[in-house]
N, C-alpha and C. Protein backbone atom coordinates (compact mmCIF):
# COMPACT_ATOMS: atom_id res chain seq x y z
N UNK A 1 20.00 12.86 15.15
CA UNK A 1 18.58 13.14 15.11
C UNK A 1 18.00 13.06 16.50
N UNK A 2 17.27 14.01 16.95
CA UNK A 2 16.55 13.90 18.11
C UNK A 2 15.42 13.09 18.40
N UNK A 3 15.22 12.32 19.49
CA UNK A 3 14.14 11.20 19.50
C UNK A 3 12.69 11.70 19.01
N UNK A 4 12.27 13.43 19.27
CA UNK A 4 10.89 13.54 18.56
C UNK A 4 11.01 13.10 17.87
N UNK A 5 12.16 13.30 16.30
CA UNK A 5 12.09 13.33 15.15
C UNK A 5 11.63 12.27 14.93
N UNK A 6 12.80 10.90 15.94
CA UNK A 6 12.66 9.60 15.93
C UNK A 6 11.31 9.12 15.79
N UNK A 7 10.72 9.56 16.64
CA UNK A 7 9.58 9.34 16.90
C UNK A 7 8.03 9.76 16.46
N UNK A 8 8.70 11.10 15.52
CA UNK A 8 7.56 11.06 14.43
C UNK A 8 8.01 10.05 13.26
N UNK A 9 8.88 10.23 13.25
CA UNK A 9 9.00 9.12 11.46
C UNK A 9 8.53 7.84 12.09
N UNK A 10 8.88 6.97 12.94
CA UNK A 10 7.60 5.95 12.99
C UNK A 10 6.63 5.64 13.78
N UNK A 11 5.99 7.06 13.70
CA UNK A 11 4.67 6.93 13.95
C UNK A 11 3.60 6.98 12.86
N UNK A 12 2.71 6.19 13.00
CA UNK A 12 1.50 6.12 11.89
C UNK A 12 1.29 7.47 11.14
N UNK A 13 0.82 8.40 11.56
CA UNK A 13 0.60 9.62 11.18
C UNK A 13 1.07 9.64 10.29
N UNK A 14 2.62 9.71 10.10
CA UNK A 14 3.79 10.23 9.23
C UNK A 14 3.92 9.24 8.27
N UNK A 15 3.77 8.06 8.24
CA UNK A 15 3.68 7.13 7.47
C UNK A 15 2.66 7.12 6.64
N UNK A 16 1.18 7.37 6.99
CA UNK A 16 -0.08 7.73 6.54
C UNK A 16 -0.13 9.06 5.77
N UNK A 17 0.45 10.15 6.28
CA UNK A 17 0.72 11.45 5.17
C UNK A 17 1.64 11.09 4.64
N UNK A 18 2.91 10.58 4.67
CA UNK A 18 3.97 10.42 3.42
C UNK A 18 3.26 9.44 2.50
N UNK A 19 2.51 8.37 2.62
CA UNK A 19 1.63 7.78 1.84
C UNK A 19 0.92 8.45 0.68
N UNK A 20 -0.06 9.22 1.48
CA UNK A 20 -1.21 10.38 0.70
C UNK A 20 -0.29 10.84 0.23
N UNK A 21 0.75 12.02 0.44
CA UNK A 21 1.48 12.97 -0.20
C UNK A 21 2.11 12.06 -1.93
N UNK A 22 2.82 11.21 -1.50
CA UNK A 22 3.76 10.21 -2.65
C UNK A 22 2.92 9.89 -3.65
N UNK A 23 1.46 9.14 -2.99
CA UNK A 23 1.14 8.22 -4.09
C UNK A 23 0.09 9.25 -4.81
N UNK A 24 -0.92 10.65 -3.89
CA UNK A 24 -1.58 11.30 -4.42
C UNK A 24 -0.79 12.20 -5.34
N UNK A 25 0.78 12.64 -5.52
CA UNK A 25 1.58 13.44 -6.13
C UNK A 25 1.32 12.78 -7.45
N UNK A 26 1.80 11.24 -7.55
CA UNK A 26 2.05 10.33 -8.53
C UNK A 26 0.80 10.22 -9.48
N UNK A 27 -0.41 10.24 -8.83
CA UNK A 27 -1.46 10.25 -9.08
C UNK A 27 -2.19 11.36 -10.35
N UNK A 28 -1.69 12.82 -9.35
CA UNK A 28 -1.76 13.72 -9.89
C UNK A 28 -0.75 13.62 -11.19
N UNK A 29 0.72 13.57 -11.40
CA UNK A 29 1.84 13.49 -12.71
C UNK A 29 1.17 12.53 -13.23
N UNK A 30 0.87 11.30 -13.01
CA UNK A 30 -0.27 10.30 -14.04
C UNK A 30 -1.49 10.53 -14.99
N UNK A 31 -1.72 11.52 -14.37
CA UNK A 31 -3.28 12.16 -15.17
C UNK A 31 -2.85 13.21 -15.15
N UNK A 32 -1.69 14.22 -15.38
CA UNK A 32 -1.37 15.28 -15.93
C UNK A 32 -1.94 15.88 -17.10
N UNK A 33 -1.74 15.12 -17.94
CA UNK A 33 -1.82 14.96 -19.29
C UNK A 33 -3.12 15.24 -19.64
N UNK A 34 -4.08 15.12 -19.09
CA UNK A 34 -5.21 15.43 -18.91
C UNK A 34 -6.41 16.52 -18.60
N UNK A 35 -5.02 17.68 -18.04
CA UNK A 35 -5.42 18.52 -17.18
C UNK A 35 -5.66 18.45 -15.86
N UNK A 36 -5.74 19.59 -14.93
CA UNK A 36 -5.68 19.52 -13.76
C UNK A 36 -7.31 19.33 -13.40
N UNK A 37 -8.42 19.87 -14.67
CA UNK A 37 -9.56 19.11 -13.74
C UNK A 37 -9.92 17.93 -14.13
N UNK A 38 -9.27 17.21 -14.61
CA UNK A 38 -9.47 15.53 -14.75
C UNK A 38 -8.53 14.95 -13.83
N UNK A 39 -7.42 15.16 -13.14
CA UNK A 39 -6.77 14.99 -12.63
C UNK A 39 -6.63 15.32 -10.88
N UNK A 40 -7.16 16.29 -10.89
CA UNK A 40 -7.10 16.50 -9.05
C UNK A 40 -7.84 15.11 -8.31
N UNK A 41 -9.46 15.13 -8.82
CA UNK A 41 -10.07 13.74 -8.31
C UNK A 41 -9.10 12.62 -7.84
N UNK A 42 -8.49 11.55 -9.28
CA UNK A 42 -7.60 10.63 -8.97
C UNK A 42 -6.65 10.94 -8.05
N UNK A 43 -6.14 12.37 -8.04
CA UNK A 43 -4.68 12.44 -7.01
C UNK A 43 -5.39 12.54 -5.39
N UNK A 44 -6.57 13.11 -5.41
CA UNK A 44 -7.00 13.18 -3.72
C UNK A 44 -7.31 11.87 -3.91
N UNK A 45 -7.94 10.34 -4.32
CA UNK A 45 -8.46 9.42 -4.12
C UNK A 45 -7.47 8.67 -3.77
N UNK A 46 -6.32 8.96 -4.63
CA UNK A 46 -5.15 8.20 -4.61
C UNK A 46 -4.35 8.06 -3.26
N UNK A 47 -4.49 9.39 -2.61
CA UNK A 47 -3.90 9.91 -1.96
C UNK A 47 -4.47 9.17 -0.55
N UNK A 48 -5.69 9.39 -0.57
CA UNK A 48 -6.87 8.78 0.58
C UNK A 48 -6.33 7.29 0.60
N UNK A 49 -6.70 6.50 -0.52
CA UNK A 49 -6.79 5.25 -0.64
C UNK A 49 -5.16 4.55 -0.17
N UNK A 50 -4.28 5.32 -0.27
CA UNK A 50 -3.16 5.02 0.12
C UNK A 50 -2.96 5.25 1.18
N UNK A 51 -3.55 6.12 1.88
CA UNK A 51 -3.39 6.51 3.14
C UNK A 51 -4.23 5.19 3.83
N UNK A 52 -5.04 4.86 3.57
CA UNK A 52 -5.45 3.45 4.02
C UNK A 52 -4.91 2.57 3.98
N UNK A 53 -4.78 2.45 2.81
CA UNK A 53 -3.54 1.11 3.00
C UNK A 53 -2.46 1.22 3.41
N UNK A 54 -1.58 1.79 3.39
CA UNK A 54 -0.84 1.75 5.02
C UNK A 54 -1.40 1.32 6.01
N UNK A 55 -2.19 2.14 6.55
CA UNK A 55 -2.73 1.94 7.83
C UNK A 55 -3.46 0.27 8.15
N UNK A 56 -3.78 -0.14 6.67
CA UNK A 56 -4.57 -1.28 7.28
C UNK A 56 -3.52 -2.77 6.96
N UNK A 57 -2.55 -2.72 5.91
CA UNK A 57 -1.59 -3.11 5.00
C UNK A 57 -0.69 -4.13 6.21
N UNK A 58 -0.23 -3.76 7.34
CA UNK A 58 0.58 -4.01 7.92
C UNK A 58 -0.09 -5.22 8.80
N UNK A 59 -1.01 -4.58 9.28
CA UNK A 59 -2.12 -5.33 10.10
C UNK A 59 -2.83 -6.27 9.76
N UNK A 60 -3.00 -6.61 8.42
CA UNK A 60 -3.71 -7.55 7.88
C UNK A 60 -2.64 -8.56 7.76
N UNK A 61 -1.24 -8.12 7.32
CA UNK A 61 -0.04 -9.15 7.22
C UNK A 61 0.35 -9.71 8.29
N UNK A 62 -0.05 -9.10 9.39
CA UNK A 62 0.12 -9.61 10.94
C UNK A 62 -0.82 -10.16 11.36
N UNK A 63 -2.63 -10.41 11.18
CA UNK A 63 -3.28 -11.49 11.28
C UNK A 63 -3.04 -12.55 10.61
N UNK A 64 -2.86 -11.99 9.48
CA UNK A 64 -2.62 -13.65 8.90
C UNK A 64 -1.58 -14.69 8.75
N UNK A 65 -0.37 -14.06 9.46
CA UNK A 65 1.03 -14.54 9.74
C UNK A 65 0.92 -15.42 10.61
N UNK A 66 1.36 -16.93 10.18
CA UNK A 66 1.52 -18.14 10.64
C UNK A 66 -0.56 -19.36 10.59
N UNK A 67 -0.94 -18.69 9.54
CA UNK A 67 -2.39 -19.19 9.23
C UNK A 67 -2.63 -20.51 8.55
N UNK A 68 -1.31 -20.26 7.74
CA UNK A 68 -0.88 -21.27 6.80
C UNK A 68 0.66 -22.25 7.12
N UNK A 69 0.41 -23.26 6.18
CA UNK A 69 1.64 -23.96 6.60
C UNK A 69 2.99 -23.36 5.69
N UNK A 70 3.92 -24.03 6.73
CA UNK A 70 5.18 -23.86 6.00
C UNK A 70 5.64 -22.50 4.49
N UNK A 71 6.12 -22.55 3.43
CA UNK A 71 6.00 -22.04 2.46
C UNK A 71 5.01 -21.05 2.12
N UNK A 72 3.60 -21.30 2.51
CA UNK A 72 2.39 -21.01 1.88
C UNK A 72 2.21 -19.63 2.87
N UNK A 73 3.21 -19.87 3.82
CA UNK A 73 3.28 -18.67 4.84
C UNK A 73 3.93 -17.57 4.10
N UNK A 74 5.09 -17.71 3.28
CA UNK A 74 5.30 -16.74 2.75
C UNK A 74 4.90 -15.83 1.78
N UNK A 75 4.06 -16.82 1.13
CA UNK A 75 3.34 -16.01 -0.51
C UNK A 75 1.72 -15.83 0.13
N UNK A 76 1.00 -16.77 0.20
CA UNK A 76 -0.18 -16.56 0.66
C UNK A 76 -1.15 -15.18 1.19
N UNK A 77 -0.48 -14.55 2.40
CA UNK A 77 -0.76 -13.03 3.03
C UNK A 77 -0.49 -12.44 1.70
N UNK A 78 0.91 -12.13 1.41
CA UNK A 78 0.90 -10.92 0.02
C UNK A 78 0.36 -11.42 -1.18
N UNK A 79 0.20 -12.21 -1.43
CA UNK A 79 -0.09 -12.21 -2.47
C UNK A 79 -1.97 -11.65 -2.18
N UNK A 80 -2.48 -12.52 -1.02
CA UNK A 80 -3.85 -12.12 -0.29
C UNK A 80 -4.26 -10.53 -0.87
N UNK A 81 -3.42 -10.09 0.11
CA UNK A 81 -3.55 -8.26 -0.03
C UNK A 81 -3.02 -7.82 -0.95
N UNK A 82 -1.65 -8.25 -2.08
CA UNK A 82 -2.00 -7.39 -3.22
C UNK A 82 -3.30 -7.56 -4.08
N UNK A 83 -3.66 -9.14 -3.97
CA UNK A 83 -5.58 -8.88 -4.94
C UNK A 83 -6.07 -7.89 -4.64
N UNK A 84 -6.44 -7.89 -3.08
CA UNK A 84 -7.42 -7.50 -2.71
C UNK A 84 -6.86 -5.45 -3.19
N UNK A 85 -5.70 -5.39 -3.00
CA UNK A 85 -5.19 -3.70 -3.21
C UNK A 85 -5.66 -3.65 -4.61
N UNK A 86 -5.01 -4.45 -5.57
CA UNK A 86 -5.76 -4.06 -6.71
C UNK A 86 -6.81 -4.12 -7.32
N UNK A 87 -7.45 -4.79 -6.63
CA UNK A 87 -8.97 -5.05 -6.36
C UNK A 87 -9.81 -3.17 -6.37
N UNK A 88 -9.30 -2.57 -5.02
CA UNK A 88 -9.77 -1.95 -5.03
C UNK A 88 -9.40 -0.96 -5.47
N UNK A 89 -8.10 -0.46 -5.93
CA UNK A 89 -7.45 0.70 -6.68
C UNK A 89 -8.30 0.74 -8.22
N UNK A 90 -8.42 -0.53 -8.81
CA UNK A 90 -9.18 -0.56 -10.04
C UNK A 90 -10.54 -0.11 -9.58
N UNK A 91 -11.25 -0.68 -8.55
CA UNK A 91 -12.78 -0.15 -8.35
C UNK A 91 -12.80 0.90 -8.39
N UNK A 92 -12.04 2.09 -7.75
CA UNK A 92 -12.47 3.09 -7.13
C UNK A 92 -11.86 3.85 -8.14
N UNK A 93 -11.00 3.62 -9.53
CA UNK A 93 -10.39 4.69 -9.72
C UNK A 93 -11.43 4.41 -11.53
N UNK A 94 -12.06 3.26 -11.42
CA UNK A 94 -13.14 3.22 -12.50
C UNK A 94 -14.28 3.68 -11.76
N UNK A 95 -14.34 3.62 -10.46
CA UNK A 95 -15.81 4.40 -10.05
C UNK A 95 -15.94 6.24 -10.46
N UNK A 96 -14.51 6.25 -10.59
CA UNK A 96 -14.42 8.29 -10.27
C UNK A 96 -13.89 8.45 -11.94
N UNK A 97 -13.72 7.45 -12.78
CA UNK A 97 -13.24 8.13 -13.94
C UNK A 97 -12.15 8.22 -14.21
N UNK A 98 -11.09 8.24 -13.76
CA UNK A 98 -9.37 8.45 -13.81
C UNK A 98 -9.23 7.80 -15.24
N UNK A 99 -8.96 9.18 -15.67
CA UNK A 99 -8.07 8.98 -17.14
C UNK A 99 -7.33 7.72 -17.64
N UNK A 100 -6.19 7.78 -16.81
CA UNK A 100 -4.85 6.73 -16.65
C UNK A 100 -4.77 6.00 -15.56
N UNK A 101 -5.49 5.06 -15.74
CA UNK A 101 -6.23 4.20 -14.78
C UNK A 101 -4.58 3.11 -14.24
N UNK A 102 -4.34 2.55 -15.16
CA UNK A 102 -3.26 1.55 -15.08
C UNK A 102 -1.45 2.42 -14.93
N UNK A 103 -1.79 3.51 -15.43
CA UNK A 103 -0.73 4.52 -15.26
C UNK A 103 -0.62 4.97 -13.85
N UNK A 104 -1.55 5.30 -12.74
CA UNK A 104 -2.09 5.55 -11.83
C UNK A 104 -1.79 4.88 -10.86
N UNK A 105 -2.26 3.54 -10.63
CA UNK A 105 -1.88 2.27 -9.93
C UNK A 105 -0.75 1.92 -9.86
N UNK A 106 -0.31 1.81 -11.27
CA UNK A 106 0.90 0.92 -11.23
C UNK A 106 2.01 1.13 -10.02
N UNK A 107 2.34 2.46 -9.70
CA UNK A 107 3.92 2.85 -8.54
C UNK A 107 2.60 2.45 -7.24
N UNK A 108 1.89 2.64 -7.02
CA UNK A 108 1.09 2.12 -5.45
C UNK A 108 1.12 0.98 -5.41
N UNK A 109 0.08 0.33 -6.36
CA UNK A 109 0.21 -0.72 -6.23
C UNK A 109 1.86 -1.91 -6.18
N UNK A 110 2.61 -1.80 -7.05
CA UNK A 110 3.83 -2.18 -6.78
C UNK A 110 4.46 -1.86 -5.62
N UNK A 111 4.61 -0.75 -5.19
CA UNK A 111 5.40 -0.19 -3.71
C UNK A 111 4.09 -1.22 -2.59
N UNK A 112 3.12 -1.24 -2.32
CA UNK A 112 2.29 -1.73 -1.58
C UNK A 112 2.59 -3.08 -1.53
N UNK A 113 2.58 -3.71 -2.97
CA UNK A 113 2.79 -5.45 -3.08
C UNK A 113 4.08 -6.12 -2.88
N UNK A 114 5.33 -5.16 -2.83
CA UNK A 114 6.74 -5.37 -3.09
C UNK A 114 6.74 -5.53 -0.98
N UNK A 115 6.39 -4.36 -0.69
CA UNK A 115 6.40 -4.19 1.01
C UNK A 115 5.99 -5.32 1.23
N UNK A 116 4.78 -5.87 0.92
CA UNK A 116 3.53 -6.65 1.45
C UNK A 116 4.36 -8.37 1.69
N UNK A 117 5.21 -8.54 0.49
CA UNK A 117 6.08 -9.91 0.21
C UNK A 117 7.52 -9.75 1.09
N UNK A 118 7.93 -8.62 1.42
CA UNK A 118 9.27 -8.56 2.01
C UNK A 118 8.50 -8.64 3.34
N UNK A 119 7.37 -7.36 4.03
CA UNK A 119 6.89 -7.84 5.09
C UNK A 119 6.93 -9.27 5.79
N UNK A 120 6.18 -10.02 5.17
CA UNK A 120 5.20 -11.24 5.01
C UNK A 120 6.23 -12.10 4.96
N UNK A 121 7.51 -11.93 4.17
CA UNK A 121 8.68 -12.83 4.59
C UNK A 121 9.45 -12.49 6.14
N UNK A 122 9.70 -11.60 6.49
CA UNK A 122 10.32 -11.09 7.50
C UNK A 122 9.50 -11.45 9.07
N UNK A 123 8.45 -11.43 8.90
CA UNK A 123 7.17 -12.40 9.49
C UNK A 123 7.36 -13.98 9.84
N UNK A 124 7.08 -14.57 8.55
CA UNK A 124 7.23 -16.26 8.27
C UNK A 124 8.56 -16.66 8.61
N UNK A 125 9.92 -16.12 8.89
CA UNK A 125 11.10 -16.31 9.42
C UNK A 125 11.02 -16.04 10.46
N UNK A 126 10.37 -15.38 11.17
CA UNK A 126 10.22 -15.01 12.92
C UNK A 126 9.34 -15.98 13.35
N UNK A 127 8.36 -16.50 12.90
CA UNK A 127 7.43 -18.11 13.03
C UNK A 127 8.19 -18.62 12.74
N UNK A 128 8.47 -19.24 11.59
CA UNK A 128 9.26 -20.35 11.51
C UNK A 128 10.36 -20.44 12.62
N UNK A 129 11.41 -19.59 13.29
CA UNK A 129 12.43 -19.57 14.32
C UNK A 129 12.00 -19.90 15.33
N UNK A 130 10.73 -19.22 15.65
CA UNK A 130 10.06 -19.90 17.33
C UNK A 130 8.86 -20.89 17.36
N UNK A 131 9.00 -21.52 16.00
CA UNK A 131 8.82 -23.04 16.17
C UNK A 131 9.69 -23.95 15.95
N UNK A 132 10.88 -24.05 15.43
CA UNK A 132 11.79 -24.38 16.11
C UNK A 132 12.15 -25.03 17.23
């Protein structure tokens, strides 16, 4: 692979549209069933809202890494930001109506909260080593 390539796959951008693309696709097959005009809404919101979280997801696990003691370092951050993700995936997808509300969420939210705990561990082992 050539270093552009390298170098688009981790860059934000690409991470932020493979986001939108995945979770707004999922979004859209979730409220299928529904038709496509009950359904486009949730898949662009989905799509948006995921594209945010990425972007903000990583960064929030990196302020708050090493805030807490010991243990509490590891669950604390994810568990933090999955509330707060499903916090707002439920707001926004009862603000616009989405059919299959819990059908909808469920692959974001899990892929978001699953990252958020492996992150957030991979973190609290790099503190914990250089305190030491």
């Amino acid at each position: 692979m050539g270093s552009s390539f390298r170098n688009f796959a981790g860059s934000s951008v690409a991470h932020i549209g493979f986001a939108f693309l995945a979770m707004g696709g999922w979004a859209l097959f979730a409220n299928s069933g529904h038709g496509l005009a009950a359904a486009w809404l949730p898949a662009l919101s989905q799509g948006v809202l995921s594209g945010l979280i990425t972007l903000v997801l990583k960064r929030a696990l990196e302020a708050m890494n090493g805030r807490f003691p010991a243990l509490l370092n590891y669950v604390l951050p994810p568990a933090i930001t999955a509330g707060a993700v499903l916090l707002l995936l439920v707001s926004v997808h009862k603000l616009i109506g989405t059919p299959e509300i819990l059908r909808t969420i469920a692959v974001p939210w899990s892929v978001s909260t699953l990252y958020a705990f492996i992150y957030s561990a991979t973190l609290a082992r790099g503190q914990a080593k250089a305190v030491r």
